[in-house]
PDB file of N, CA and C in Angstrom:
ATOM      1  N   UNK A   1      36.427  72.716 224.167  1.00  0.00           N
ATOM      2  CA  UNK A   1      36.010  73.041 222.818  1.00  0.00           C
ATOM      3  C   UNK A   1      34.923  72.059 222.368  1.00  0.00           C
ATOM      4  N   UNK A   2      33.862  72.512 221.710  1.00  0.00           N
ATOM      5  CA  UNK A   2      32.854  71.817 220.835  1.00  0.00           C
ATOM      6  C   UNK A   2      33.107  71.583 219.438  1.00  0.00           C
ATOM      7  N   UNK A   3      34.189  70.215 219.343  1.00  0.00           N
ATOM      8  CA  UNK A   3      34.320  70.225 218.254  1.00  0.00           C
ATOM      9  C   UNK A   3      33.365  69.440 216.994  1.00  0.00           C
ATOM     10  N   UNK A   4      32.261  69.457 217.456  1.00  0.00           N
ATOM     11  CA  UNK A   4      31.012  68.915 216.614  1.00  0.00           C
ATOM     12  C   UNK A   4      30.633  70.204 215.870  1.00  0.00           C
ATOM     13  N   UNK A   5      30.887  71.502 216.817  1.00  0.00           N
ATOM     14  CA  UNK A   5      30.575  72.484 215.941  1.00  0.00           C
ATOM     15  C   UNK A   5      31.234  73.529 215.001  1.00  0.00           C
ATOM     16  N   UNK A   6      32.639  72.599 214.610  1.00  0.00           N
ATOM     17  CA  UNK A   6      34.057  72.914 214.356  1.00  0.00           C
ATOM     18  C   UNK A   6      33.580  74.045 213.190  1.00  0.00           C
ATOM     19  N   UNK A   7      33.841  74.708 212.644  1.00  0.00           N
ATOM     20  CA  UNK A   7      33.757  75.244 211.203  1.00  0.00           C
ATOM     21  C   UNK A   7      34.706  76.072 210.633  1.00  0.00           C
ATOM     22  N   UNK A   8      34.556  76.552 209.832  1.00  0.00           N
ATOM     23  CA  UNK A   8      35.726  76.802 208.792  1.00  0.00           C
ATOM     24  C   UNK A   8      35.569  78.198 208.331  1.00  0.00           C
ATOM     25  N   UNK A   9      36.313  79.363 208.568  1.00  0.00           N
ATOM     26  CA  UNK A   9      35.958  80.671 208.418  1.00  0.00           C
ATOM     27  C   UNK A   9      35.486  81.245 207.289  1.00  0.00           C
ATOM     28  N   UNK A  10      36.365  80.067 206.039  1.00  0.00           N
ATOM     29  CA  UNK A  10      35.775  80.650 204.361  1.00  0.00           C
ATOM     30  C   UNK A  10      34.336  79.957 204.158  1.00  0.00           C
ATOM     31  N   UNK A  11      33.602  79.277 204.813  1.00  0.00           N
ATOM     32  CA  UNK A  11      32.647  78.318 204.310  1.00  0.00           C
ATOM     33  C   UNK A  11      32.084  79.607 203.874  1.00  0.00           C
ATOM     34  N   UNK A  12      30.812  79.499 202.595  1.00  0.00           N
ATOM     35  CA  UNK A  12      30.259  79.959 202.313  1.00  0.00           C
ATOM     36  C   UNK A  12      29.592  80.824 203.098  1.00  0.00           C
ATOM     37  N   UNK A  13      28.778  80.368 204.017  1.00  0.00           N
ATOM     38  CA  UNK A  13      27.250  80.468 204.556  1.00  0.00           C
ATOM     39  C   UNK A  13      28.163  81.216 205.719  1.00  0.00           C
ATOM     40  N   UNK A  14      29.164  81.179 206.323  1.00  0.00           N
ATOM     41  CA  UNK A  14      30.107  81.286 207.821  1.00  0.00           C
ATOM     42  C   UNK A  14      30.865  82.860 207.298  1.00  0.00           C
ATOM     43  N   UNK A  15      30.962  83.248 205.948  1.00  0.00           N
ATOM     44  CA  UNK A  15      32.274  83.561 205.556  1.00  0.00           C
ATOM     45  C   UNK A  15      31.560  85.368 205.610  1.00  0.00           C
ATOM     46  N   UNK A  16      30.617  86.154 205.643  1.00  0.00           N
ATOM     47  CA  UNK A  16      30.130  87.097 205.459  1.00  0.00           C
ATOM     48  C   UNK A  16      29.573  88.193 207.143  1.00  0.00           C
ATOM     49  N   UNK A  17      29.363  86.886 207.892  1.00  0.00           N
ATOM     50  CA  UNK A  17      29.360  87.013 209.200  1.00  0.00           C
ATOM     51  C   UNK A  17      31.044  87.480 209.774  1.00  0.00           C
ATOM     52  N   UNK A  18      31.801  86.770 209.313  1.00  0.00           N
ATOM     53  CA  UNK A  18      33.686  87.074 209.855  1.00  0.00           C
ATOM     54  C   UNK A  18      33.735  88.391 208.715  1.00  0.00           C
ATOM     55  N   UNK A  19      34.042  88.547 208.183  1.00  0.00           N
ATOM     56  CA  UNK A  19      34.063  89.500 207.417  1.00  0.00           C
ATOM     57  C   UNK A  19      33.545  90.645 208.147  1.00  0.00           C
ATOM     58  N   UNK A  20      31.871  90.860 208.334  1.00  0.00           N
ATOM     59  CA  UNK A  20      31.510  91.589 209.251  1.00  0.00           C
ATOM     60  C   UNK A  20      32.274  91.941 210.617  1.00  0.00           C
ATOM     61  N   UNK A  21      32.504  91.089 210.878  1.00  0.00           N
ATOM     62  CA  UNK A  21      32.915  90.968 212.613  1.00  0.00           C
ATOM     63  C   UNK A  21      34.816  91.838 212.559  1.00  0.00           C
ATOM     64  N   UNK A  22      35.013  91.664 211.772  1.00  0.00           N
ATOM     65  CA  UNK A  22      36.340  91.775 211.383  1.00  0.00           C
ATOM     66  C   UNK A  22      36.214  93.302 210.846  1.00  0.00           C
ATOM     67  N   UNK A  23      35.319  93.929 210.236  1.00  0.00           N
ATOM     68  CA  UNK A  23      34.547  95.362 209.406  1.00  0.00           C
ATOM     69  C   UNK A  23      34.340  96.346 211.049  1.00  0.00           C
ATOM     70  N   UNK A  24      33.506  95.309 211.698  1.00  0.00           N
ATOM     71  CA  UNK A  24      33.185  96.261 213.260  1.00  0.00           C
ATOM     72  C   UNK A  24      34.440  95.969 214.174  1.00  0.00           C
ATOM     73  N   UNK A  25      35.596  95.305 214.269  1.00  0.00           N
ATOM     74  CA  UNK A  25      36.501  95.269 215.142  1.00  0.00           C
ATOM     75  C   UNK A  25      37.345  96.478 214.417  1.00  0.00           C
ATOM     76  N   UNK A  26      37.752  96.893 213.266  1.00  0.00           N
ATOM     77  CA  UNK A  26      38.724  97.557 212.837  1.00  0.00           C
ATOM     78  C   UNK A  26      37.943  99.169 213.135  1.00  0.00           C
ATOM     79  N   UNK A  27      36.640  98.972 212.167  1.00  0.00           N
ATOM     80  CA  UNK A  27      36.023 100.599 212.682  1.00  0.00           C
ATOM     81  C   UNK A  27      36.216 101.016 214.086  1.00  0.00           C
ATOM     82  N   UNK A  28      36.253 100.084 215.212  1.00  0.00           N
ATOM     83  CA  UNK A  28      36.365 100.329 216.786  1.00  0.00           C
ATOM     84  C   UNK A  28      37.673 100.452 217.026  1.00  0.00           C
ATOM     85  N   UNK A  29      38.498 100.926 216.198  1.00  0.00           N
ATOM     86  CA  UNK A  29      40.168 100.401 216.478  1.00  0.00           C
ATOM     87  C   UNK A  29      40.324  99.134 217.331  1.00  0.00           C
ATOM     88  N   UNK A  30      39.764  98.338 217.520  1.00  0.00           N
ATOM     89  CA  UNK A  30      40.230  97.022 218.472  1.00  0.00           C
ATOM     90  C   UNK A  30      41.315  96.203 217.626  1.00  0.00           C
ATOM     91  N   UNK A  31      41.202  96.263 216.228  1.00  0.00           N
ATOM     92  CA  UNK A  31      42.567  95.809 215.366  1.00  0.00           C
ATOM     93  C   UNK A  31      42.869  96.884 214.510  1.00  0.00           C
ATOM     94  N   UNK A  32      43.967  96.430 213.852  1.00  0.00           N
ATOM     95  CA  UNK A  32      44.623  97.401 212.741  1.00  0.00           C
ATOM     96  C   UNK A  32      45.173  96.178 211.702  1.00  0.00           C
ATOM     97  N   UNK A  33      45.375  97.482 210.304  1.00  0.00           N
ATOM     98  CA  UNK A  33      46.112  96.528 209.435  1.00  0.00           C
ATOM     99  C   UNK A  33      47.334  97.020 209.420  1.00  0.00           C
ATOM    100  N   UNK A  34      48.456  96.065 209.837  1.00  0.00           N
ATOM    101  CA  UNK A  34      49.959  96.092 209.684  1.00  0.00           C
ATOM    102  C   UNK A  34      50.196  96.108 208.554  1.00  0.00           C
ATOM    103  N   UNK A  35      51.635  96.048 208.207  1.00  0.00           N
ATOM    104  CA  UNK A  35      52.612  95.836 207.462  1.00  0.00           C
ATOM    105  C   UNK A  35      52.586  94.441 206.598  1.00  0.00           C
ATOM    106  N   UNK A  36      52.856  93.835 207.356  1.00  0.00           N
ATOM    107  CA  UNK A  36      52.454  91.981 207.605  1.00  0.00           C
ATOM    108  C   UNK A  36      51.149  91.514 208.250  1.00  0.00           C
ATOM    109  N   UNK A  37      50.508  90.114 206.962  1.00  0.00           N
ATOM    110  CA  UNK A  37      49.218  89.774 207.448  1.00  0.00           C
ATOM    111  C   UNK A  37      49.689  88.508 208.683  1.00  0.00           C
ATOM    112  N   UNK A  38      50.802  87.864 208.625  1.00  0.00           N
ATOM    113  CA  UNK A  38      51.254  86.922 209.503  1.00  0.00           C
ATOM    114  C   UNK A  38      52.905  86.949 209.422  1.00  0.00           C
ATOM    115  N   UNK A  39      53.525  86.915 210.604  1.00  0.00           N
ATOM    116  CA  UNK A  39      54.597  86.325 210.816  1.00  0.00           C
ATOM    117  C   UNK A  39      54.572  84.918 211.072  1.00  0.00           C
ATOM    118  N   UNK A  40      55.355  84.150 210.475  1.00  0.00           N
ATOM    119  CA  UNK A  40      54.919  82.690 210.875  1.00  0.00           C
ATOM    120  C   UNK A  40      56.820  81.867 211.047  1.00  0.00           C
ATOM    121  N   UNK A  41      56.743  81.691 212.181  1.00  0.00           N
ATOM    122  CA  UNK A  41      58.124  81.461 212.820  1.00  0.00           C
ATOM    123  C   UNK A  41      58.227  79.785 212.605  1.00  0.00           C
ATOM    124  N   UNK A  42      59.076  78.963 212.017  1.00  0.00           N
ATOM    125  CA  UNK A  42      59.003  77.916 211.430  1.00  0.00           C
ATOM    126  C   UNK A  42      59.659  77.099 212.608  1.00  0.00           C
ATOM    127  N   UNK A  43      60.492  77.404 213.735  1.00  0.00           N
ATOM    128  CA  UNK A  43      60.963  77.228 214.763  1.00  0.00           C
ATOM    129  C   UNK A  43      59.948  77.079 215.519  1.00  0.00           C
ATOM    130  N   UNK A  44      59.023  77.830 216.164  1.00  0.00           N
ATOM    131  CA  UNK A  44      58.279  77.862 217.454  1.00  0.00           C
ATOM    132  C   UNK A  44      57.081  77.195 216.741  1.00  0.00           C
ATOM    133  N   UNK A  45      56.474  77.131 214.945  1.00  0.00           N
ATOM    134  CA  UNK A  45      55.907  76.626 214.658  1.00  0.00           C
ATOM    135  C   UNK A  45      54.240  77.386 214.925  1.00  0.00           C
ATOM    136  N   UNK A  46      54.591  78.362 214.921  1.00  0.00           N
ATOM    137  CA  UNK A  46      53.282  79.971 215.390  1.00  0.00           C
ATOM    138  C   UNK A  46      53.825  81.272 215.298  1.00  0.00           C
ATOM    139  N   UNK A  47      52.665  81.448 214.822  1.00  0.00           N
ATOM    140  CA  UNK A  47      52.508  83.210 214.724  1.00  0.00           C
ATOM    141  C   UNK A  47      53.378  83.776 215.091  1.00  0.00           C
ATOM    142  N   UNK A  48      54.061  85.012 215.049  1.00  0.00           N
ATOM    143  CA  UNK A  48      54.708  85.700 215.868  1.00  0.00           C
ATOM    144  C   UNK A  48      53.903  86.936 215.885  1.00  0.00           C
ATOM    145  N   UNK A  49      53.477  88.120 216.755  1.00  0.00           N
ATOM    146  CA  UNK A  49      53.548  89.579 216.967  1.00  0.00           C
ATOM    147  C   UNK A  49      54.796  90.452 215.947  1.00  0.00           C
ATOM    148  N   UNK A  50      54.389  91.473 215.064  1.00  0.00           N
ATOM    149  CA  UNK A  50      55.292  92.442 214.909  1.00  0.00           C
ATOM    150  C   UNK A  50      56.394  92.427 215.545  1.00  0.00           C
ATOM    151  N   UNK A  51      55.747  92.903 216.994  1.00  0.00           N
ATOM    152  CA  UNK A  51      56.466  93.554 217.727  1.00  0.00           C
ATOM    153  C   UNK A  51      57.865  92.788 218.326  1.00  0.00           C
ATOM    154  N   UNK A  52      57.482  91.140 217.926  1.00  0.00           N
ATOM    155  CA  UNK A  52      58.628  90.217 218.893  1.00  0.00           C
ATOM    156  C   UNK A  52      59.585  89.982 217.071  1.00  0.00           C
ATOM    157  N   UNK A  53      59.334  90.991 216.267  1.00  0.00           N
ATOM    158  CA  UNK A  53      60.173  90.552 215.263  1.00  0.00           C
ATOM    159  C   UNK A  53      61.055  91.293 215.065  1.00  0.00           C
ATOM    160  N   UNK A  54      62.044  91.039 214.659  1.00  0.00           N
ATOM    161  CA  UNK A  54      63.499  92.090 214.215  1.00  0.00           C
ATOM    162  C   UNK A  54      64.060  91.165 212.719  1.00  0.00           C
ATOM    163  N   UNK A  55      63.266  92.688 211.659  1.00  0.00           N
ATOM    164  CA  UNK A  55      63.172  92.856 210.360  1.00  0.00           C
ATOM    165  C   UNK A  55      64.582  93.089 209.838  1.00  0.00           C
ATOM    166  N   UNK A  56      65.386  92.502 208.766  1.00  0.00           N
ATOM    167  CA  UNK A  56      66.394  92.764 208.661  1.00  0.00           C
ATOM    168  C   UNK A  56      66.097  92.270 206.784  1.00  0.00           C
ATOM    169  N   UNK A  57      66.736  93.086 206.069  1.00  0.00           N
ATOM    170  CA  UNK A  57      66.689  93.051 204.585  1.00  0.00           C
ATOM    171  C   UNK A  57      67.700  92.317 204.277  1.00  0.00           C
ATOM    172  N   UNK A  58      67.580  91.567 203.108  1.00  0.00           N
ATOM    173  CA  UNK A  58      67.937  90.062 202.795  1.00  0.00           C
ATOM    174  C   UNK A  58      67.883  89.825 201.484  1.00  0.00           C
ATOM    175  N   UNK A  59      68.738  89.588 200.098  1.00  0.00           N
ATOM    176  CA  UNK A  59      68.917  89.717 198.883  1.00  0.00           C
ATOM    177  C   UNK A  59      68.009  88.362 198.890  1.00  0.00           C
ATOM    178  N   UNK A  60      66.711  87.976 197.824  1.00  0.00           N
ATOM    179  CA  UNK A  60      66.023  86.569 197.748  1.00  0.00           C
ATOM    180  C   UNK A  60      65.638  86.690 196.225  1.00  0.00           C
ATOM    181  N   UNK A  61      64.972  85.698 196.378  1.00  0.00           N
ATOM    182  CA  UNK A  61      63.956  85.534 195.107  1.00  0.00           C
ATOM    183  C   UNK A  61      62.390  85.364 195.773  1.00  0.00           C
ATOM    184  N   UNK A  62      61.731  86.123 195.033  1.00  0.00           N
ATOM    185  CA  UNK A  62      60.537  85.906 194.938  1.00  0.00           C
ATOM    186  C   UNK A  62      59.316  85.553 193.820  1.00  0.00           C
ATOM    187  N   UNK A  63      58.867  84.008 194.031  1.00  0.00           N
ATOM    188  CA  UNK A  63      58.732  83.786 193.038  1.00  0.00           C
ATOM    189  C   UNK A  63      56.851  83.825 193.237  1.00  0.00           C
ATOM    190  N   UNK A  64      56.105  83.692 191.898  1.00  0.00           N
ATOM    191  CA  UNK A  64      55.016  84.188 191.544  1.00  0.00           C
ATOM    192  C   UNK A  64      53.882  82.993 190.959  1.00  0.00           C
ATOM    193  N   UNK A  65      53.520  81.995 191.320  1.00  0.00           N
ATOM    194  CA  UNK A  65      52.605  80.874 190.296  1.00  0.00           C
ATOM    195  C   UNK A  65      51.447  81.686 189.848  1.00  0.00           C
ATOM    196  N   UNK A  66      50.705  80.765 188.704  1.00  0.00           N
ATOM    197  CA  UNK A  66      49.419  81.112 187.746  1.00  0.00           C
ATOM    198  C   UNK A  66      48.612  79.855 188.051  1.00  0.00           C
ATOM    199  N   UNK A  67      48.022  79.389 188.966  1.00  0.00           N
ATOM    200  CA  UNK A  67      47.211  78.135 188.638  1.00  0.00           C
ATOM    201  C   UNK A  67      46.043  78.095 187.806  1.00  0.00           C
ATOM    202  N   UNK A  68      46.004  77.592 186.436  1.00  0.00           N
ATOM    203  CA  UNK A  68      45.327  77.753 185.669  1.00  0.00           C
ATOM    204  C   UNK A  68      43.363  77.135 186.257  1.00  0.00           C
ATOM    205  N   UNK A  69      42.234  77.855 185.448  1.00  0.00           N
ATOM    206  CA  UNK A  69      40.878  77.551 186.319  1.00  0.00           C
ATOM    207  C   UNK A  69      40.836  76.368 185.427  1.00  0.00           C
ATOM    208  N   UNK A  70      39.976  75.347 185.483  1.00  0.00           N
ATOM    209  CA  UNK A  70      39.817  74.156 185.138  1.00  0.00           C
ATOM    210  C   UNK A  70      38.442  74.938 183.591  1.00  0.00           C
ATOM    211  N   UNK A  71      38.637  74.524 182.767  1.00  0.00           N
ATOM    212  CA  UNK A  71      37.823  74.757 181.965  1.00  0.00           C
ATOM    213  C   UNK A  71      37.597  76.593 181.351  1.00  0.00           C
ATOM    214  N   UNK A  72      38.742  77.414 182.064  1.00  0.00           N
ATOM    215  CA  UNK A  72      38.975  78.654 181.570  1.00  0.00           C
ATOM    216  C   UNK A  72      39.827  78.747 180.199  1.00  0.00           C
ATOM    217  N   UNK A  73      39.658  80.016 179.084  1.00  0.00           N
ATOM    218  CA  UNK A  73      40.999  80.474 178.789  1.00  0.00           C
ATOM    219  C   UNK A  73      42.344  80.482 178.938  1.00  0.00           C
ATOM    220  N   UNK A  74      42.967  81.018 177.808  1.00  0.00           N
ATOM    221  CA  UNK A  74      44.552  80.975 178.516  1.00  0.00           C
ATOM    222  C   UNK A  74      44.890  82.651 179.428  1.00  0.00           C
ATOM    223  N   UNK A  75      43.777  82.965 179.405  1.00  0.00           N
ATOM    224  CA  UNK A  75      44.059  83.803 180.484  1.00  0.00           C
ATOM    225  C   UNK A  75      43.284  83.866 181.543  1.00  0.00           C
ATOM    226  N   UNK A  76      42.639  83.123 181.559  1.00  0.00           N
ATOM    227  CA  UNK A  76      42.304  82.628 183.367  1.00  0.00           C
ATOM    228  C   UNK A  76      42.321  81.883 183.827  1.00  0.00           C
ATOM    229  N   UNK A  77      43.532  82.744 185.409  1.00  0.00           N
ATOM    230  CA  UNK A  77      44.087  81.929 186.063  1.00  0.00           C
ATOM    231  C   UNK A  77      43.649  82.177 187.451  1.00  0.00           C
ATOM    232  N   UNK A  78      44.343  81.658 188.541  1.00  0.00           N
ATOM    233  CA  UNK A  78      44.154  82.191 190.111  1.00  0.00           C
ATOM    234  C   UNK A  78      45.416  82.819 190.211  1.00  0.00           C
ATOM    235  N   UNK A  79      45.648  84.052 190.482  1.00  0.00           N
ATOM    236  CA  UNK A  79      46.817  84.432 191.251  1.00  0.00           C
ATOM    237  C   UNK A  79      47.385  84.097 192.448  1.00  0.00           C
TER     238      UNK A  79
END
């Protein structure tokens, strides 16, 4: 790896190019959009596949923050 030329997928200038690339992989079916944007297995500490998951429904809470913008209204926030 060249990590001098490390970069960061949201950077500004980086972020319209992935986007693209991501626009022509889905039109080609080479990906799809699931169900789930990530499984993330806290054990193995990575990703999991759909497919290696077994979904089972589970009474929780799900909870919701407002991080308020620095110098906005009281109604703007980040969801």
């Amino acid at each position: 790896a060249d990590w001098k030329r490390e970069r960061f997928t949201l950077e500004q200038d980086l972020n319209q190019a992935v986007v693209e690339a991501f626009v022509r992989l889905y039109e080609r079916g080479l990906i799809y959009k699931g169900s789930y944007l990530v499984n993330w297995s806290p054990s193995l500490q990575t990703a999991v596949s759909d497919l290696e998951v077994e979904y089972s429904e589970e009474k929780g809470t799900l909870f919701h923050f407002k991080y308020p913008v620095e110098g906005g209204g009281p109604e703007d926030f980040i969801p």
